[in-house]
C-alpha atoms as a PDB file:
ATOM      1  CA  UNK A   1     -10.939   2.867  24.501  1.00  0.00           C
ATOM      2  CA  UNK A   2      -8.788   2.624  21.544  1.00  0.00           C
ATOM      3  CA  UNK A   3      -8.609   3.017  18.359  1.00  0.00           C
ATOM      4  CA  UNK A   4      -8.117   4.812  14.689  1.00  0.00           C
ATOM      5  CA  UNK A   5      -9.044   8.432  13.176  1.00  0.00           C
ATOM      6  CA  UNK A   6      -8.394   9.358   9.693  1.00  0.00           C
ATOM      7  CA  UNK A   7      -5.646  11.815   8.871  1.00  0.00           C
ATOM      8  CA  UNK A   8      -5.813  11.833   5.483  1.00  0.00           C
ATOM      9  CA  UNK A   9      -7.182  10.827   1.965  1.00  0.00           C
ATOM     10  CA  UNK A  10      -5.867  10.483  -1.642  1.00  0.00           C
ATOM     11  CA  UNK A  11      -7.212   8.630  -4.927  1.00  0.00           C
ATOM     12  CA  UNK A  12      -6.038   7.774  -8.624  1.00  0.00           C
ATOM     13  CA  UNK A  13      -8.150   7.194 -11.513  1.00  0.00           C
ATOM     14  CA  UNK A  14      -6.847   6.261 -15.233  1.00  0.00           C
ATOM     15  CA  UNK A  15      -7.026   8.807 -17.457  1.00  0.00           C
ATOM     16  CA  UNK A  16      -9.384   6.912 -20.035  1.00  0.00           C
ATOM     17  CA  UNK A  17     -13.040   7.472 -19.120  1.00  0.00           C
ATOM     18  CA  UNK A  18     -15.450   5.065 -20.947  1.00  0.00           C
ATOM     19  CA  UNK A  19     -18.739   6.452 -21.234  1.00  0.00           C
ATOM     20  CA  UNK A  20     -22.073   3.939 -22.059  1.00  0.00           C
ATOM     21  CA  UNK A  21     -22.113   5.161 -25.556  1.00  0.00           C
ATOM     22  CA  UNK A  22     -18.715   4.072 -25.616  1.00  0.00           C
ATOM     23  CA  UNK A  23     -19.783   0.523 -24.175  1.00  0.00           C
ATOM     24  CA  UNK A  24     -22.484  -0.266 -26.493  1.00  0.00           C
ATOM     25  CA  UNK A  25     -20.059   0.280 -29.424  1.00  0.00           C
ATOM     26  CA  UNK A  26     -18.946  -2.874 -27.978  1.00  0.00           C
ATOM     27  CA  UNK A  27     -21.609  -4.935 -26.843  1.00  0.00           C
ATOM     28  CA  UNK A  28     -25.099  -5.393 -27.221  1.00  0.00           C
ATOM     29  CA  UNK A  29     -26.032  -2.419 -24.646  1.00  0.00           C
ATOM     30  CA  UNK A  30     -27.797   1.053 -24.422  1.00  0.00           C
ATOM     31  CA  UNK A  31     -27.066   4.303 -22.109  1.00  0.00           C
ATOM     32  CA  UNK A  32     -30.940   3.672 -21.183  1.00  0.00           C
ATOM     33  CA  UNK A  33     -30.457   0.203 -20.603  1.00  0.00           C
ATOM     34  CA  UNK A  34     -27.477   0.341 -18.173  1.00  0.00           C
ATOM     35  CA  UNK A  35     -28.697   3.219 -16.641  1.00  0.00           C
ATOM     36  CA  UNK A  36     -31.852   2.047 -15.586  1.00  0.00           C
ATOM     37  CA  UNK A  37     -30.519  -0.841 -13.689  1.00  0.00           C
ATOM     38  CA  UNK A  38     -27.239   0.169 -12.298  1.00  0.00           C
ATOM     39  CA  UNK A  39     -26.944   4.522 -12.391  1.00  0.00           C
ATOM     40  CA  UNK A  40     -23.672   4.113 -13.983  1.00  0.00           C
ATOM     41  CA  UNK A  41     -22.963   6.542 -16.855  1.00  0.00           C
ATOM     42  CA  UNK A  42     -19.346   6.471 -17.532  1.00  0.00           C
ATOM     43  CA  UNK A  43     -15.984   4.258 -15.630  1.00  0.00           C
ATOM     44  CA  UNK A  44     -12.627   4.616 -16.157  1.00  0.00           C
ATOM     45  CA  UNK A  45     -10.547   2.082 -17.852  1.00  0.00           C
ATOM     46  CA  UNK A  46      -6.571   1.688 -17.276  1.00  0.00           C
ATOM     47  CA  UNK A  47      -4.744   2.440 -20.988  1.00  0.00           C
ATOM     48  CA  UNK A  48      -1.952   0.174 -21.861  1.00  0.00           C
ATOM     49  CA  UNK A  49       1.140   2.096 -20.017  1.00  0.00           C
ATOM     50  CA  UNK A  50      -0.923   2.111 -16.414  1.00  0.00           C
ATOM     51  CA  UNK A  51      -0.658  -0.141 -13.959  1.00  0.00           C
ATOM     52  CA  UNK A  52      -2.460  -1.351 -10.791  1.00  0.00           C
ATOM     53  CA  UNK A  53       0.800  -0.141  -8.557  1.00  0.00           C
ATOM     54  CA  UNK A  54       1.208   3.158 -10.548  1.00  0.00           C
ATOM     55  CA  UNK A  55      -2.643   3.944  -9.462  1.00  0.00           C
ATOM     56  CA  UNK A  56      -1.507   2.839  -5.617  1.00  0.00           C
ATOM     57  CA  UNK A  57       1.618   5.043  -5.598  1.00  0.00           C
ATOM     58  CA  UNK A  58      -0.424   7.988  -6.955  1.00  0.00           C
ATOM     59  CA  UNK A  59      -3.059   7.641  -4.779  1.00  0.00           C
ATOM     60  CA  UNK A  60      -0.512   6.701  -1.367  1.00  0.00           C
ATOM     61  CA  UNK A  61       1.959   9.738  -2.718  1.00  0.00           C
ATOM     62  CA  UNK A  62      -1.230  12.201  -2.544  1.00  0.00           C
ATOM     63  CA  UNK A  63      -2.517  10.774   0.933  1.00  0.00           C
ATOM     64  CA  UNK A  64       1.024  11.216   2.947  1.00  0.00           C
ATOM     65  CA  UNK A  65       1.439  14.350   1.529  1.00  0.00           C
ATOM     66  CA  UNK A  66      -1.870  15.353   2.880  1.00  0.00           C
ATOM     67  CA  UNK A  67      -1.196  14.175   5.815  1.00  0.00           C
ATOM     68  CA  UNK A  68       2.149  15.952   6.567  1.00  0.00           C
ATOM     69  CA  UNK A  69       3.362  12.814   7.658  1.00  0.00           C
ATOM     70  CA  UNK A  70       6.554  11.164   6.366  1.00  0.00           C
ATOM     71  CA  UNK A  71       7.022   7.417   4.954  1.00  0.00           C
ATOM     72  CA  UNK A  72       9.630   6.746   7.797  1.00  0.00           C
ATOM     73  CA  UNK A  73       6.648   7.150  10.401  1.00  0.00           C
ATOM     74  CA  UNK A  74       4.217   4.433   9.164  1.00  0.00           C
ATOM     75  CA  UNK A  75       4.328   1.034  10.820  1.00  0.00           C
ATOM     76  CA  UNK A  76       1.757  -0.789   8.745  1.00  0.00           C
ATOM     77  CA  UNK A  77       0.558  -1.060   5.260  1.00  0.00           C
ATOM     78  CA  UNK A  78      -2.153  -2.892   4.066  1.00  0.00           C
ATOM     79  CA  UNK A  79      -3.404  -2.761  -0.009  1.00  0.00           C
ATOM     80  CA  UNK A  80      -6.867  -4.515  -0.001  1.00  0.00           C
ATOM     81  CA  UNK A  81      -7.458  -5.662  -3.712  1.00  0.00           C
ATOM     82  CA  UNK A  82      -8.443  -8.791  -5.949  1.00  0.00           C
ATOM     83  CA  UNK A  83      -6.585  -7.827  -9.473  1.00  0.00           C
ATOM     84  CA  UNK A  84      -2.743  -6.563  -8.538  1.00  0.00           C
ATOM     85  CA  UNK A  85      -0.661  -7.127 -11.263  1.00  0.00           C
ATOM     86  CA  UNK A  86       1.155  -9.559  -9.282  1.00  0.00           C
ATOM     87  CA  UNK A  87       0.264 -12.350  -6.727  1.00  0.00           C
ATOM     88  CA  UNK A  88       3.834 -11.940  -5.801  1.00  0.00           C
ATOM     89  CA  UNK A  89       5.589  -9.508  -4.442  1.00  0.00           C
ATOM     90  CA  UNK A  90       2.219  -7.936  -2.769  1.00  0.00           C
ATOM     91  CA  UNK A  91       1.420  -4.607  -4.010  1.00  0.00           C
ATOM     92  CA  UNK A  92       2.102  -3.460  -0.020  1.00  0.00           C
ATOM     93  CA  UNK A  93       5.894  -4.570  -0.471  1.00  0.00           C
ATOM     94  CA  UNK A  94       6.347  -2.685  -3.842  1.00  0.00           C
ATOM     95  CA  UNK A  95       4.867   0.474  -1.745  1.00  0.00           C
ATOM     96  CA  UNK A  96       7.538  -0.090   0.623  1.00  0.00           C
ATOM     97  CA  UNK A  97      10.239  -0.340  -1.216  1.00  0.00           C
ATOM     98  CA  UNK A  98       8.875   2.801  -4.041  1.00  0.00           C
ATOM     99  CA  UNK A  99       7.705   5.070  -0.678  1.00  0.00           C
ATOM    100  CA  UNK A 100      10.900   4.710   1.409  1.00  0.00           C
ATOM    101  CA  UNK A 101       8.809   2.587   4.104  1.00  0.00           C
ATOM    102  CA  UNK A 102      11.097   1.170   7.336  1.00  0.00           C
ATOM    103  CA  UNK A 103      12.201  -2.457   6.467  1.00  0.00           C
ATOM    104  CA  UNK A 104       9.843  -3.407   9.638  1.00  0.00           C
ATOM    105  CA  UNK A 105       6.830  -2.094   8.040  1.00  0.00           C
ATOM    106  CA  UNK A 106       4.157  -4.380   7.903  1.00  0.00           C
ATOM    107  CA  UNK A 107       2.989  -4.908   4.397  1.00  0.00           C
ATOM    108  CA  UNK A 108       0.629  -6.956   2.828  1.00  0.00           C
ATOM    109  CA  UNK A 109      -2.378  -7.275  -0.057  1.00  0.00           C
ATOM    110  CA  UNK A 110      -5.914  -8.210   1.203  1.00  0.00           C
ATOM    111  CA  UNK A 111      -8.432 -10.118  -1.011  1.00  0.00           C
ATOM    112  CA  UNK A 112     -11.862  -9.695   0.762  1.00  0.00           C
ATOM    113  CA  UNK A 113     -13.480  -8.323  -3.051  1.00  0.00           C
ATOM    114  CA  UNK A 114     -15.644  -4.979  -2.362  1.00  0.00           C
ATOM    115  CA  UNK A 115     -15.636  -5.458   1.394  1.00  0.00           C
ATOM    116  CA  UNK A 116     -11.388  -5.276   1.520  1.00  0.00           C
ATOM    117  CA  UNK A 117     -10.788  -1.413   1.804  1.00  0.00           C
ATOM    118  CA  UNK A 118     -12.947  -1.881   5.362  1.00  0.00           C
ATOM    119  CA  UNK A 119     -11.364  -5.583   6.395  1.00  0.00           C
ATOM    120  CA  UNK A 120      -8.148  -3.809   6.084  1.00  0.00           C
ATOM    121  CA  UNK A 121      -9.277  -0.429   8.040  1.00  0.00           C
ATOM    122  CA  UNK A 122     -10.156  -3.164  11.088  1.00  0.00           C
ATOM    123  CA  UNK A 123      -6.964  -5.038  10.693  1.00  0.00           C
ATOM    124  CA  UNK A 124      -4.966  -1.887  10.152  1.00  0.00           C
ATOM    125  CA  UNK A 125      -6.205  -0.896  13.800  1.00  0.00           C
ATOM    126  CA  UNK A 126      -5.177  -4.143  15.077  1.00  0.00           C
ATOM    127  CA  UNK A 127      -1.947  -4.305  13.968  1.00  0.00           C
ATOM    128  CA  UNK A 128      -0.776  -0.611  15.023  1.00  0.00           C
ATOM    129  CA  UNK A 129      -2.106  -1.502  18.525  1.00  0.00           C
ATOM    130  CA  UNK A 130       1.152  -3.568  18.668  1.00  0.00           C
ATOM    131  CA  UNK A 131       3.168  -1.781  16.201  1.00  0.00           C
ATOM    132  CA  UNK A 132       6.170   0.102  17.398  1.00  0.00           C
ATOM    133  CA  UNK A 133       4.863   3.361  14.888  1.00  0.00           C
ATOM    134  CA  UNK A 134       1.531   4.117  15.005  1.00  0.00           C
ATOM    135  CA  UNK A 135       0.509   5.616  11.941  1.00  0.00           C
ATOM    136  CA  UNK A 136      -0.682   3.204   8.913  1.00  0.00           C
ATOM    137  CA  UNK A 137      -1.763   3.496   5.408  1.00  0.00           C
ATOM    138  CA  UNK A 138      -4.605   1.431   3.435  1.00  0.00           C
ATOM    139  CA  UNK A 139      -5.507   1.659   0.323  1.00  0.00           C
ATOM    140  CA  UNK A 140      -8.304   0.059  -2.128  1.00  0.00           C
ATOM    141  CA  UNK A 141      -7.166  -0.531  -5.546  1.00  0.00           C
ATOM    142  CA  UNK A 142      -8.438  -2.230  -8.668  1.00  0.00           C
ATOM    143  CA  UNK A 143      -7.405  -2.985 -12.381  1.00  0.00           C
ATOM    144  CA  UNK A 144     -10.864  -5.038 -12.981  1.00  0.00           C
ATOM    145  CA  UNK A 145     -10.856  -3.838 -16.901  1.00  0.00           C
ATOM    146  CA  UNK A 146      -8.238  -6.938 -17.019  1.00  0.00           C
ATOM    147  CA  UNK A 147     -10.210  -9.352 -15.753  1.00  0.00           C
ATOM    148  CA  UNK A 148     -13.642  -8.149 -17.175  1.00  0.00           C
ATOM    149  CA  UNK A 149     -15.345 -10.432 -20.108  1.00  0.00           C
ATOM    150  CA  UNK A 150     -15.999  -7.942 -22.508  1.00  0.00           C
ATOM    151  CA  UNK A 151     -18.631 -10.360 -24.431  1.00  0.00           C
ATOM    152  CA  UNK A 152     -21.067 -10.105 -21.684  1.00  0.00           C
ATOM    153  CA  UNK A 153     -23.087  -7.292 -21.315  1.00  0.00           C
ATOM    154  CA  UNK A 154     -24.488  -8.470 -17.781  1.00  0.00           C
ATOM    155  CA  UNK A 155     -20.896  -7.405 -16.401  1.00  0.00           C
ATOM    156  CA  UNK A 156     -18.437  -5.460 -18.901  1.00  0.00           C
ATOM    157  CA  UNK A 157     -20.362  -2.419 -18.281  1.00  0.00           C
ATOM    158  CA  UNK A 158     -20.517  -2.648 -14.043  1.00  0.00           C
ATOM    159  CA  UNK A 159     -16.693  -2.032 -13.672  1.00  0.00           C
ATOM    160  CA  UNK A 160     -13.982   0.130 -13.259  1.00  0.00           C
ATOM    161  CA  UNK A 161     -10.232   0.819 -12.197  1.00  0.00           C
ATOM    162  CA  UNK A 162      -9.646   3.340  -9.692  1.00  0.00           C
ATOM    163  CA  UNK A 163      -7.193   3.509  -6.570  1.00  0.00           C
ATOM    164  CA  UNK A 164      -8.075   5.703  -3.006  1.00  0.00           C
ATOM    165  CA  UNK A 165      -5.799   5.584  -0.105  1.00  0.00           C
ATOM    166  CA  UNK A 166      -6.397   6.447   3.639  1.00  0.00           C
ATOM    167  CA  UNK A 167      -3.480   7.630   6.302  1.00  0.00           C
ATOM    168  CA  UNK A 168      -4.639   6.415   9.394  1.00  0.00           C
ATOM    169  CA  UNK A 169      -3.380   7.350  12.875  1.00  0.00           C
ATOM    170  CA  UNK A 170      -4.331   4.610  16.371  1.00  0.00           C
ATOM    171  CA  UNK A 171      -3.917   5.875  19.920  1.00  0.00           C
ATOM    172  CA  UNK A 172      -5.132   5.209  23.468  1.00  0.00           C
ATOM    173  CA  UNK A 173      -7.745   7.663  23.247  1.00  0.00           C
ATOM    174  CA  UNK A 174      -9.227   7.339  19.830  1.00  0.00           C
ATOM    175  CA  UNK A 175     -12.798   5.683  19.433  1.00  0.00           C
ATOM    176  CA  UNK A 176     -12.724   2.177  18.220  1.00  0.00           C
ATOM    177  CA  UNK A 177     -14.135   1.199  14.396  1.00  0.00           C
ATOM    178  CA  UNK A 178     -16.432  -0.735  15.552  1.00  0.00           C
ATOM    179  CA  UNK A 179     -15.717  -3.305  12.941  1.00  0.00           C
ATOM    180  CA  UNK A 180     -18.401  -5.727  11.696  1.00  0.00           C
ATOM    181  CA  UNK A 181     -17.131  -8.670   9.465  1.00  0.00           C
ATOM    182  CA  UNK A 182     -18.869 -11.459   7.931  1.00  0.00           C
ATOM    183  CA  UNK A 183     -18.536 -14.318   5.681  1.00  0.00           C
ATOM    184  CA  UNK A 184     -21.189 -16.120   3.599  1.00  0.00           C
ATOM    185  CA  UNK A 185     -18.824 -18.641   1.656  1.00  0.00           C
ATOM    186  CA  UNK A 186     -19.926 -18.791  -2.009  1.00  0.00           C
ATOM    187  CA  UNK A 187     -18.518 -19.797  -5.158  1.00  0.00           C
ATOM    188  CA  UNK A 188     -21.150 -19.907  -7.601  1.00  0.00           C
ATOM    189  CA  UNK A 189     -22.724 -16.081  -6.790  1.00  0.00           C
ATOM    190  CA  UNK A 190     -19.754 -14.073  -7.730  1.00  0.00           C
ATOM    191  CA  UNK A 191     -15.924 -15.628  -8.279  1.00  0.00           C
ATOM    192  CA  UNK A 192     -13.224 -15.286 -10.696  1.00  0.00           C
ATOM    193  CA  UNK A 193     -11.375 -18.175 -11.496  1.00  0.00           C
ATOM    194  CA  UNK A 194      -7.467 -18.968  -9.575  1.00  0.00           C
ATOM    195  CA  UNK A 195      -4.378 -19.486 -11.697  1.00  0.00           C
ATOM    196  CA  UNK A 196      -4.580 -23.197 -11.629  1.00  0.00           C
ATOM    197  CA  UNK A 197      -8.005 -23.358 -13.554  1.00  0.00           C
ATOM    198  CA  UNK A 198      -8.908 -24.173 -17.328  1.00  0.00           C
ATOM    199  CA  UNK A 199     -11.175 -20.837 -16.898  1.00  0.00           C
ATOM    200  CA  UNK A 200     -10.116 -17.506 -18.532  1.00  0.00           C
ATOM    201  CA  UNK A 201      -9.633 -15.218 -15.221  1.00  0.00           C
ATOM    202  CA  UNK A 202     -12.878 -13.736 -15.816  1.00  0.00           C
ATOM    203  CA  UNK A 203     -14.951 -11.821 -13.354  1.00  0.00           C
ATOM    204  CA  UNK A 204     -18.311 -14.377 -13.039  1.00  0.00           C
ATOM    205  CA  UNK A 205     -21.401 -12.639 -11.581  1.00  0.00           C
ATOM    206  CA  UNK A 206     -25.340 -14.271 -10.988  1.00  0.00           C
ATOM    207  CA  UNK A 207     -26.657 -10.647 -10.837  1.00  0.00           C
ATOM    208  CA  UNK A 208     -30.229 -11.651  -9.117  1.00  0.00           C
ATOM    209  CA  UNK A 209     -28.259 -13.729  -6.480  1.00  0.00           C
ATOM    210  CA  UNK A 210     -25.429 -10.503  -5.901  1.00  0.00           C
ATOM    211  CA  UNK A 211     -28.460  -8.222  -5.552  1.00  0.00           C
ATOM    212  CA  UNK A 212     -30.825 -10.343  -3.091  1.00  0.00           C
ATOM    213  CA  UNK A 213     -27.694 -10.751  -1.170  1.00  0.00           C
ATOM    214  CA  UNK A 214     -26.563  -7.120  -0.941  1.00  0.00           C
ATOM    215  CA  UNK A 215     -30.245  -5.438  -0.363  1.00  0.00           C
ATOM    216  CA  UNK A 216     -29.828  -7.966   3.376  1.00  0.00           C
ATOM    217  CA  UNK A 217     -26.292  -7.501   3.939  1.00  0.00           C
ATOM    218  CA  UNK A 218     -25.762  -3.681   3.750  1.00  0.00           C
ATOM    219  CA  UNK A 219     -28.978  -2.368   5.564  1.00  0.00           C
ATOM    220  CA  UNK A 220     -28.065  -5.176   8.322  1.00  0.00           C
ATOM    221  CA  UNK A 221     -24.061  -4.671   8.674  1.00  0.00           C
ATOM    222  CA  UNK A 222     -25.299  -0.683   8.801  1.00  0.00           C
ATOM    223  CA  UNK A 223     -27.135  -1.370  11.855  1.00  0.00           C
ATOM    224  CA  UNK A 224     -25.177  -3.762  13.666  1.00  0.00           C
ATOM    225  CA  UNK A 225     -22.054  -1.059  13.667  1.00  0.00           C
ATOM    226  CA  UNK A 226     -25.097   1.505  14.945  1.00  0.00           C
ATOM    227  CA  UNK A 227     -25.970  -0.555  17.972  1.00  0.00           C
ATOM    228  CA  UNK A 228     -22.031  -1.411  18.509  1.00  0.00           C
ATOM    229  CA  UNK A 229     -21.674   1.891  18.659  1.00  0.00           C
ATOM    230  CA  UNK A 230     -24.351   2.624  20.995  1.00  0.00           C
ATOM    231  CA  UNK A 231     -25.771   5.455  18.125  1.00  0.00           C
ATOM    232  CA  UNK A 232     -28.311   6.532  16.134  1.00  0.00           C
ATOM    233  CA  UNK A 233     -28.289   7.328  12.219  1.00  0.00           C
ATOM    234  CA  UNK A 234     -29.309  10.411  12.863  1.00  0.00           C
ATOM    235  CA  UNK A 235     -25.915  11.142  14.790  1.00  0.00           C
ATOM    236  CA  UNK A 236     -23.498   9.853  11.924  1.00  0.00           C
ATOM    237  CA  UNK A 237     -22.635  12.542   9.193  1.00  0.00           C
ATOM    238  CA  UNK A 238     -22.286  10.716   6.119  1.00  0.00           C
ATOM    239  CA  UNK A 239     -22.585   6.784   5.398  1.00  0.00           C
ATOM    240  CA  UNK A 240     -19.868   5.682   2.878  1.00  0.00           C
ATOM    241  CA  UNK A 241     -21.640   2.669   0.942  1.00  0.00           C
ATOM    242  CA  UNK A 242     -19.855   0.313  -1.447  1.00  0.00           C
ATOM    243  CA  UNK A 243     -20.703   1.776  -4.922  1.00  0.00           C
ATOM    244  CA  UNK A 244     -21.949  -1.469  -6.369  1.00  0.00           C
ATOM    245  CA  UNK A 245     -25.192  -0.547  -7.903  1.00  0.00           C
ATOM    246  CA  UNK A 246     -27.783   2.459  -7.567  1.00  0.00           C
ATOM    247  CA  UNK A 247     -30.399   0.698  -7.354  1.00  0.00           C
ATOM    248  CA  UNK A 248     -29.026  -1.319  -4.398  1.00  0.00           C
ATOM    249  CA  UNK A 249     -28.165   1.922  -2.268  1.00  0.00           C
ATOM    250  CA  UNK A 250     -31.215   3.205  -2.591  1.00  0.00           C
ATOM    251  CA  UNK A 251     -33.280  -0.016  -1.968  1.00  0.00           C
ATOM    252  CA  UNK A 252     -30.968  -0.253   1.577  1.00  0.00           C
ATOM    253  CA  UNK A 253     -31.245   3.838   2.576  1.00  0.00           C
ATOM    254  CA  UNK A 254     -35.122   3.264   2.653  1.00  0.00           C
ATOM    255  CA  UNK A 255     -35.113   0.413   4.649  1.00  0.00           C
ATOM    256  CA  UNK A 256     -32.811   2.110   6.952  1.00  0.00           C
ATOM    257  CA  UNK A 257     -34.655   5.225   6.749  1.00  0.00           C
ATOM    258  CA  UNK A 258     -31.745   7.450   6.707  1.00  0.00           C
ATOM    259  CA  UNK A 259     -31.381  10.751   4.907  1.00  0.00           C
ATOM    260  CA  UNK A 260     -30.350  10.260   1.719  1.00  0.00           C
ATOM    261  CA  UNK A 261     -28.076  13.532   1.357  1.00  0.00           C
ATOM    262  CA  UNK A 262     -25.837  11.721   3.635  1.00  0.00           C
ATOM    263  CA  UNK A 263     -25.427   8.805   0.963  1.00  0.00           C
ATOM    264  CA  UNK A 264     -24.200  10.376  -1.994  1.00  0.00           C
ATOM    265  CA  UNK A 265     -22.285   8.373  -3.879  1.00  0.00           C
ATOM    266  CA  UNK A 266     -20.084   8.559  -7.372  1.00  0.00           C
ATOM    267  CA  UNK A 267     -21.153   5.496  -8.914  1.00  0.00           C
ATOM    268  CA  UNK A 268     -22.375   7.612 -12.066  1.00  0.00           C
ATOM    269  CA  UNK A 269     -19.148   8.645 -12.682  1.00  0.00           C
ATOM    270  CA  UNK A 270     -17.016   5.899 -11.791  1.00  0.00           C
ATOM    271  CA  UNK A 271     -18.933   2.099 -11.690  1.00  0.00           C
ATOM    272  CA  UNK A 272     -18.038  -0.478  -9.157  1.00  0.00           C
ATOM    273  CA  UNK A 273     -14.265  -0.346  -8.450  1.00  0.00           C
ATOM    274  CA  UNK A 274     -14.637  -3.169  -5.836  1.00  0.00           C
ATOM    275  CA  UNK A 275     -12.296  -2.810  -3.150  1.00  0.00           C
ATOM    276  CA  UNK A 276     -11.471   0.788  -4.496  1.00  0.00           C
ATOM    277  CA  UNK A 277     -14.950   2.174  -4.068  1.00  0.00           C
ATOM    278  CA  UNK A 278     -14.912   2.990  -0.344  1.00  0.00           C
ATOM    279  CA  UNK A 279     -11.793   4.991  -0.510  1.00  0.00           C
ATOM    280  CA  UNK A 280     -12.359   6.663  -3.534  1.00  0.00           C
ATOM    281  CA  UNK A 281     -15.436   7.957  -2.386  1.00  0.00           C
ATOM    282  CA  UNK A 282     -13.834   8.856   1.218  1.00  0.00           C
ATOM    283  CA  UNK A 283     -11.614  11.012  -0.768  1.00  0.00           C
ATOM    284  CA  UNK A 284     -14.161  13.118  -2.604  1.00  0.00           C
ATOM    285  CA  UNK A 285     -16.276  13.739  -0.109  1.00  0.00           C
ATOM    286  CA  UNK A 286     -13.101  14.810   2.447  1.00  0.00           C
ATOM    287  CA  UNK A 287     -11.950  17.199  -0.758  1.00  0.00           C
ATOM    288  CA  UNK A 288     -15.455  18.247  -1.482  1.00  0.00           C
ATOM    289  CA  UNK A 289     -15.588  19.334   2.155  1.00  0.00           C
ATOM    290  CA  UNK A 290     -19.025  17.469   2.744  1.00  0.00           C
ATOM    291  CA  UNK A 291     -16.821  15.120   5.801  1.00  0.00           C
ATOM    292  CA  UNK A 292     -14.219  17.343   7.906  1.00  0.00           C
ATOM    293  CA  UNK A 293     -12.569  17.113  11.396  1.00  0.00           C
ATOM    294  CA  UNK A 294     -14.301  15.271  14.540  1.00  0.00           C
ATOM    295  CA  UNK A 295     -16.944  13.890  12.336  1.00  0.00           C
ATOM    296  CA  UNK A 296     -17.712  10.493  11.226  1.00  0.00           C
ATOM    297  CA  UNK A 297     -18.216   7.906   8.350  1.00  0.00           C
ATOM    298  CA  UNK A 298     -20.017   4.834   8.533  1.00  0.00           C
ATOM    299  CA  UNK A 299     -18.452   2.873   5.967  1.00  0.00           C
ATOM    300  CA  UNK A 300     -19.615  -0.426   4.478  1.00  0.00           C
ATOM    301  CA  UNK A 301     -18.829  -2.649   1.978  1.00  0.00           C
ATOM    302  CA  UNK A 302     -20.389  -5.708   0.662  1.00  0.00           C
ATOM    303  CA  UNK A 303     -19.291  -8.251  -2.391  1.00  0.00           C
ATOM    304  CA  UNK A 304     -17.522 -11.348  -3.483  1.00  0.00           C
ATOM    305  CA  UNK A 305     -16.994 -14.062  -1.090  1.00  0.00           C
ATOM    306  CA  UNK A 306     -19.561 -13.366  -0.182  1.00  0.00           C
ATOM    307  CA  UNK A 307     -18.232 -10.682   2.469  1.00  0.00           C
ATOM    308  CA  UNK A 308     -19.624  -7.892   4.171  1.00  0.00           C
ATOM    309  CA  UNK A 309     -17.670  -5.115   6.118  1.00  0.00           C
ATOM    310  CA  UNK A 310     -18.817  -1.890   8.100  1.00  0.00           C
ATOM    311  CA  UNK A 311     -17.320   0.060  10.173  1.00  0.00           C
ATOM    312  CA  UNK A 312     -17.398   3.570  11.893  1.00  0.00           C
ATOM    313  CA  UNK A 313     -14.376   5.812  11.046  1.00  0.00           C
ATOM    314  CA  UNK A 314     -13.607   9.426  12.555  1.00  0.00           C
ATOM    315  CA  UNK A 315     -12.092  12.026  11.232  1.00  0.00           C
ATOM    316  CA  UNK A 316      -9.146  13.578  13.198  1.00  0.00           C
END
């Protein structure tokens, strides 16, 4: 058996916190209204002076320091994201070059949409398999206030920016992830326009066809890293769902029939952050104490693409 455990967590969110008082002074919305569907009450919003990378280097800085690791020792890097502020140089390579990474560092951005933070977890542990240093660091990250239509209320009021960041260690002896990917291919449910389109780079969602697909997807990708794993629910300590939607979360933890004080989320606080929401969440609960040494986090995230991702991460 081998594998990855995590050593260490960090996370960055912008300093402007948008409440949904402060979204219906914008759009045709209500606290109730929002609410009701999603259980978001506030998301944070990146001001003019912050950046995409400067919420990455926060979050990485806080994450190696945690992990009393230095930047000479990682041998991969992997940024899973859909709105960097550039498609090139990846938002890995700026790390690099800002963290004092080795030259021979793998580093690279990830677009997999919500499920990316746990596509690059699984890749992560592939690559340090054959990587000369063992120890890697992911991250989550997204600016999605820039490429949110702030006309329509179906979407401006799901999002957020946010950043999280994971240190991750692989050896011989470690459990494996347990990875489960999967691809529906879909460009009508959820897409945002490429560079070489007429189209304003606008998230585009079909709400009813996002939800159907995620209230299948996450119960199902839940189990199938269970029966990988050759456990029960009962024997996992906290389950680290994509903050997408309340409503969602809850529909999947009944089917499942898991306890739901072991899938507490933040979505209240901080919307869907995409790619970022896994991480982020990983973070609060490792500094809230509620997920500490030797136990584990069955992580999964579902989205654009349409993608799903789980996976079942320990903590070292």
């Amino acid at each position: 058996m081998n594998g990855i455990k995590l050593l260490s967590t960090g996370s960055a969110l912008p300093r402007q916190c948008l409440t949904n008082e402060d979204m219906a002074r914008r759009v045709d919305t209500s606290d109730e209204w929002i609410v009701s569907r999603t259980g978001i009450r506030s998301r944070h919003h990146c001001t003019g002076e912050e950046t995409h990378t400067g919420l990455c280097l926060a979050a990485a800085r806080q994450a190696l320091e945690r992990s009393g690791i230095s930047p000479e020792q990682i041998g991969v890097c992997i940024v899973a994201t859909l709105s960097a502020d550039s498609l090139t140089p990846a938002t890995a390579c700026v790390l690099q070059r800002e963290l004092g990474f080795p030259e021979d560092t793998v580093c690279f951005d990830l677009n997999a949409a919500c499920s990316g933070f746990v596509y690059a977890l699984h890749t992560a542990q592939c690559l340090l398999a054959a990587a000369p240093r063992k120890l890697g660091l992911v991250l989550g990250a997204e600016v999605l206030s820039r490429i949110t239509d702030f006309t329509d209320r179906s979407t401006c009021v799901l999002f957020g920016d946010g950043a999280g960041a994971a240190v991750v260690e692989w050896r011989e002896d470690y459990p494996s992830l347990h990875a489960v990917l999967g691809c529906r291919g879909n460009q009508e449910a959820l897409y945002v326009p490429g560079v070489n389109t007429a189209s304003p780079s606008f998230i585009h969602m079909d709400g009813q066809a996002v939800f159907r697909f995620a209230v299948e997807a996450l119960p199902r990708c839940t189990r199938q890293v269970l029966e990988q794993a050759g456990l029960t629910a009962d024997q996992v300590d906290r389950f680290v769902f994509h903050q997408a939607n309340q409503r969602i979360i809850d529909f999947a933890v009944k089917k499942l029939g898991v306890d739901p004080a072991k899938c507490t989320g933040n979505i209240a606080r901080t919307g869907n952050t995409s790619a970022a929401s896994v991480p982020i969440l990983l973070d609060e609960l490792v500094c809230a104490g509620q997920l500490r040494s030797g136990q584990k986090a069955l992580c999964v995230g579902f989205g654009g693409g349409l993608t799903w991702a789980g996976a079942l991460l320990e903590l070292a």
